[in-house]
C-alpha atoms as a PDB file:
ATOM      1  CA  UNK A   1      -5.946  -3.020 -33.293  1.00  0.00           C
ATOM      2  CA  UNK A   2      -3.548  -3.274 -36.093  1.00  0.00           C
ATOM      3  CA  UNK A   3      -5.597  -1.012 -38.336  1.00  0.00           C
ATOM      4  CA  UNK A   4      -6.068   1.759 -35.557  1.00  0.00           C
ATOM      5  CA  UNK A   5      -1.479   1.091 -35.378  1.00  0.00           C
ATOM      6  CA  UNK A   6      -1.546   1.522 -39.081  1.00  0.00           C
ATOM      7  CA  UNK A   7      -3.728   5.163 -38.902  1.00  0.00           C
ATOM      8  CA  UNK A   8      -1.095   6.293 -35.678  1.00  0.00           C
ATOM      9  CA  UNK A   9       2.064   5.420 -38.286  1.00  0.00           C
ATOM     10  CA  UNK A  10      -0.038   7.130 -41.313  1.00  0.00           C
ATOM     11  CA  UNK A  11      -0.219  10.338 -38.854  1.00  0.00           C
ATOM     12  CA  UNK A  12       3.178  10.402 -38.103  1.00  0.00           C
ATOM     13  CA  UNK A  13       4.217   9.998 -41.490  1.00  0.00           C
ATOM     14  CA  UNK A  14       1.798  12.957 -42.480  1.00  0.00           C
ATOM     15  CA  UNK A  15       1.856  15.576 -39.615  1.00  0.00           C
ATOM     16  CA  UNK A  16      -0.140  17.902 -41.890  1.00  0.00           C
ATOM     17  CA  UNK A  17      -3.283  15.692 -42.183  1.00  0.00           C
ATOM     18  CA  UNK A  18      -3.626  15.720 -38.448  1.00  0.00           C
ATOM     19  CA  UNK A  19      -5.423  18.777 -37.459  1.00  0.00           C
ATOM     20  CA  UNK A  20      -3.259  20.976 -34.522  1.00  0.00           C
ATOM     21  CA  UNK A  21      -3.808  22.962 -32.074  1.00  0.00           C
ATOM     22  CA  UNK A  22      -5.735  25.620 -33.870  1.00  0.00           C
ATOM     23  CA  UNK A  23      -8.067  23.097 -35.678  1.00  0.00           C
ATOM     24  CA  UNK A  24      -9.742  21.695 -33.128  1.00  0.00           C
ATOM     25  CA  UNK A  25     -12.819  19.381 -33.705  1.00  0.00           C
ATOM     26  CA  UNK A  26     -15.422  19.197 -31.521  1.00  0.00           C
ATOM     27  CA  UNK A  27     -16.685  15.512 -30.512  1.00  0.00           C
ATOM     28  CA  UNK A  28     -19.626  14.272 -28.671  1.00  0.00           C
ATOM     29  CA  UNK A  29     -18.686  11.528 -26.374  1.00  0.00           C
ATOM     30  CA  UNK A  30     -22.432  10.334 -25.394  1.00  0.00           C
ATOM     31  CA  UNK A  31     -21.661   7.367 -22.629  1.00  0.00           C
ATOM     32  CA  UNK A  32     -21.076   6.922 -18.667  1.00  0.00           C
ATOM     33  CA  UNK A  33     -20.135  10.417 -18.084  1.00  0.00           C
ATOM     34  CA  UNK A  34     -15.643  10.156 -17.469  1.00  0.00           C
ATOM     35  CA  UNK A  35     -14.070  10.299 -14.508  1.00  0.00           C
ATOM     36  CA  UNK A  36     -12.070  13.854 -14.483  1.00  0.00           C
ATOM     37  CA  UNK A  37      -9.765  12.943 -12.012  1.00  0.00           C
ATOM     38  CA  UNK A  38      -8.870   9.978 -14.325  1.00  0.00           C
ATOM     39  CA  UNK A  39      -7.945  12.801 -16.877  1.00  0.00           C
ATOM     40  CA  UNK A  40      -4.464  15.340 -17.323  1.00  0.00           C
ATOM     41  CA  UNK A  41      -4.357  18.692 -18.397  1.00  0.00           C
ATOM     42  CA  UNK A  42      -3.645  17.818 -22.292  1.00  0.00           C
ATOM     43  CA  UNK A  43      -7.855  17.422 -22.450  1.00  0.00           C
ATOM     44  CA  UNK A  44      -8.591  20.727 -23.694  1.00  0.00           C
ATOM     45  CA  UNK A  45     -12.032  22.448 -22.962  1.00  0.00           C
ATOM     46  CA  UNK A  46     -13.802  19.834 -21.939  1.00  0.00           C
ATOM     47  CA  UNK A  47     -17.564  20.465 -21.307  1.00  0.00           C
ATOM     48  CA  UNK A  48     -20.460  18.157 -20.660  1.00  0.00           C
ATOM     49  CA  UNK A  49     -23.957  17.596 -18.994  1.00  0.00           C
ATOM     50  CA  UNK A  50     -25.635  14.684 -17.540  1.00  0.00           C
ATOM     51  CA  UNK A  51     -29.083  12.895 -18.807  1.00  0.00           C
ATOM     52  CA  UNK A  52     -29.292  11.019 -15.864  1.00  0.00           C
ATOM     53  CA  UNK A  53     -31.852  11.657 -13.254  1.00  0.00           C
ATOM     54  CA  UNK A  54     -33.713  10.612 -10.320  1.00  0.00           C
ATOM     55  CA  UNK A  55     -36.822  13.487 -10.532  1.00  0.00           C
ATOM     56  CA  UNK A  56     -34.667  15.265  -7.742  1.00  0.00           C
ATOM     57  CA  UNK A  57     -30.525  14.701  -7.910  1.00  0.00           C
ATOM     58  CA  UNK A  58     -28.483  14.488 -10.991  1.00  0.00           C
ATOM     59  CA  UNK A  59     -25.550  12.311 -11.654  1.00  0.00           C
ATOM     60  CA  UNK A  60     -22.642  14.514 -12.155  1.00  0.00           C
ATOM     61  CA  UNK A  61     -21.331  14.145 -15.814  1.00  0.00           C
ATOM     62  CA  UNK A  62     -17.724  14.169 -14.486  1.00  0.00           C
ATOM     63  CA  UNK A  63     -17.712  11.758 -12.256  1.00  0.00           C
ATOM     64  CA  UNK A  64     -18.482   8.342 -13.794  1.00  0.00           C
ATOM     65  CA  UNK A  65     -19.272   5.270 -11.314  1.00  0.00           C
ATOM     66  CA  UNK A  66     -18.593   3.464 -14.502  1.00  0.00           C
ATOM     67  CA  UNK A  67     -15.115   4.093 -16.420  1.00  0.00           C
ATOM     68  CA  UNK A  68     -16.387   3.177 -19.707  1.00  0.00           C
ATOM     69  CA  UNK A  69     -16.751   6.731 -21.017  1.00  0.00           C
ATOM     70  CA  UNK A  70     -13.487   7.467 -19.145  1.00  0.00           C
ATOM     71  CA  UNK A  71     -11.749   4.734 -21.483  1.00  0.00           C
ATOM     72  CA  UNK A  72     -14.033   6.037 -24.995  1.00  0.00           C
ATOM     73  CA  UNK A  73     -12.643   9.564 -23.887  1.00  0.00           C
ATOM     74  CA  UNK A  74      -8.375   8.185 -24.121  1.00  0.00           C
ATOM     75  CA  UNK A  75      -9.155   6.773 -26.805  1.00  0.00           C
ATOM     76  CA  UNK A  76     -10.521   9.560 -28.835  1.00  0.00           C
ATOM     77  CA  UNK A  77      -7.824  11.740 -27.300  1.00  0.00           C
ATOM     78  CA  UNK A  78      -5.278   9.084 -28.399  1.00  0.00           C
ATOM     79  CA  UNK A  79      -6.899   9.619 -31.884  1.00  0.00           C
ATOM     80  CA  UNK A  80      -6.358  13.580 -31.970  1.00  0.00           C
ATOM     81  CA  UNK A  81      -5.227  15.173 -28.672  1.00  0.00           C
ATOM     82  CA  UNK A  82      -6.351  18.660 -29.980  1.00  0.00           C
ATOM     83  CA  UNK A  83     -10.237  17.834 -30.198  1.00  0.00           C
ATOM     84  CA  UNK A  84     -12.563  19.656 -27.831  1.00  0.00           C
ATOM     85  CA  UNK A  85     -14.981  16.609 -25.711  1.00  0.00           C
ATOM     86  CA  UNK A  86     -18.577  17.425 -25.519  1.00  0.00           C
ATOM     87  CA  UNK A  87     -19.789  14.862 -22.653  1.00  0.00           C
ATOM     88  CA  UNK A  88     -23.071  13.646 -22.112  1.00  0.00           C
ATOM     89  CA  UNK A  89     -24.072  11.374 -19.769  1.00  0.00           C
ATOM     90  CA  UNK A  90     -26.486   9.305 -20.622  1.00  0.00           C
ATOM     91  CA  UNK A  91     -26.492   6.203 -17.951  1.00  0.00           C
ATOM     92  CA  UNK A  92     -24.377   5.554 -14.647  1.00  0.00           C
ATOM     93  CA  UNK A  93     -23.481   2.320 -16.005  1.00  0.00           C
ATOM     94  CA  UNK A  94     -23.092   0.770 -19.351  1.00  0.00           C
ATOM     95  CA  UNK A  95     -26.663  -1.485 -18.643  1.00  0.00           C
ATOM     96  CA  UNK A  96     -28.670   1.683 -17.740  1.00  0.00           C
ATOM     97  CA  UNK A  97     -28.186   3.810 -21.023  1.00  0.00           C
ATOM     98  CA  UNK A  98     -32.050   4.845 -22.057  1.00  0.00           C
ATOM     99  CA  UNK A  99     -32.958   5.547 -25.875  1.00  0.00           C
ATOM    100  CA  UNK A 100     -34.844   8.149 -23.815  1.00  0.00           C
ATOM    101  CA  UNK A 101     -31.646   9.665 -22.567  1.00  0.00           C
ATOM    102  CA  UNK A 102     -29.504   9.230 -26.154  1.00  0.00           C
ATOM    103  CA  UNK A 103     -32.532  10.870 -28.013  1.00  0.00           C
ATOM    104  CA  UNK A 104     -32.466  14.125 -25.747  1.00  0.00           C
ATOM    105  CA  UNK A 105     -29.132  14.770 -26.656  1.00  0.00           C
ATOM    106  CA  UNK A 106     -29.129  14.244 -30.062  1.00  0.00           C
ATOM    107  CA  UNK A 107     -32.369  16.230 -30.241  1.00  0.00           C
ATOM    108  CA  UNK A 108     -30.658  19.915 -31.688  1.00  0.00           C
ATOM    109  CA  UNK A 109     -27.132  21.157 -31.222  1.00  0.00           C
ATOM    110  CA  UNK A 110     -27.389  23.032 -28.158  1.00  0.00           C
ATOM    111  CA  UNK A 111     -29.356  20.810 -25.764  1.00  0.00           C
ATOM    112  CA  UNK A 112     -30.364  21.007 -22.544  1.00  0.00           C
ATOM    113  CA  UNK A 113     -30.625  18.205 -19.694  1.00  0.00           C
ATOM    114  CA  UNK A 114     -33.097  17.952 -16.975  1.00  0.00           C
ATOM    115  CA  UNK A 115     -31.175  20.350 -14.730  1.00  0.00           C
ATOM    116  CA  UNK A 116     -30.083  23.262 -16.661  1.00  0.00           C
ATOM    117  CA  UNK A 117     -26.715  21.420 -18.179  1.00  0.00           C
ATOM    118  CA  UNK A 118     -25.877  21.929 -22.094  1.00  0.00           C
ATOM    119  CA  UNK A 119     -23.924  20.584 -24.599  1.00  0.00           C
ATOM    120  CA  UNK A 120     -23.590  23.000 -26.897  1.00  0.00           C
END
């Protein structure tokens, strides 16, 4: 933790290393899916799909049963609350995250899950 303390005091001491509002980077938050409701307005354009499955319903990407992604997605947002989050959810809980699942998203940059969803 002290190192991740140490980059928070570098970015105050340096406001224009941090990218703003009008550089905002795009990251891939491949997890549990997040819990939206667990979320406040400062997480800009947030878009997602979900891996997940049954043959006939699909777990919605937004809400997670497990709040793992939930906490990955504060703590990138901590990092740089400007960045745009690209979901995918890739497992209801942490335990049921398939190399199948990972693999499909990371298989181009616009990528579609069983249902229709994209990340682009």
């Amino acid at each position: 933790m002290d190192a991740y303390r140490h980059l928070q005091q570098e970015a105050q001491r340096h406001p224009e290393l941090v990218a703003g509002p009008s550089a905002k980077i795009r990251v891939a938050l491949i997890d549990t899916g997040v819990d939206q409701t667990l979320l406040d307005e400062t997480f800009h354009g947030m878009e997602g799909a979900s891996f997940v499955s049954d043959g006939e319903n699909e777990s919605p990407w937004w809400f997670a049963r497990e709040l793992h992604g939930t906490h990955m997605a504060h703590i990138i947002h901590a990092i740089d609350p400007y960045c745009v989050l690209r979901i995918a959810s890739v497992g209801d809980a942490r335990k049921d995250i398939l190399a199948e699942r990972v693999a499909r998203v990371s298989d181009g940059p616009s990528v579609k899950s069983s249902r229709g969803s994209q990340i682009p």
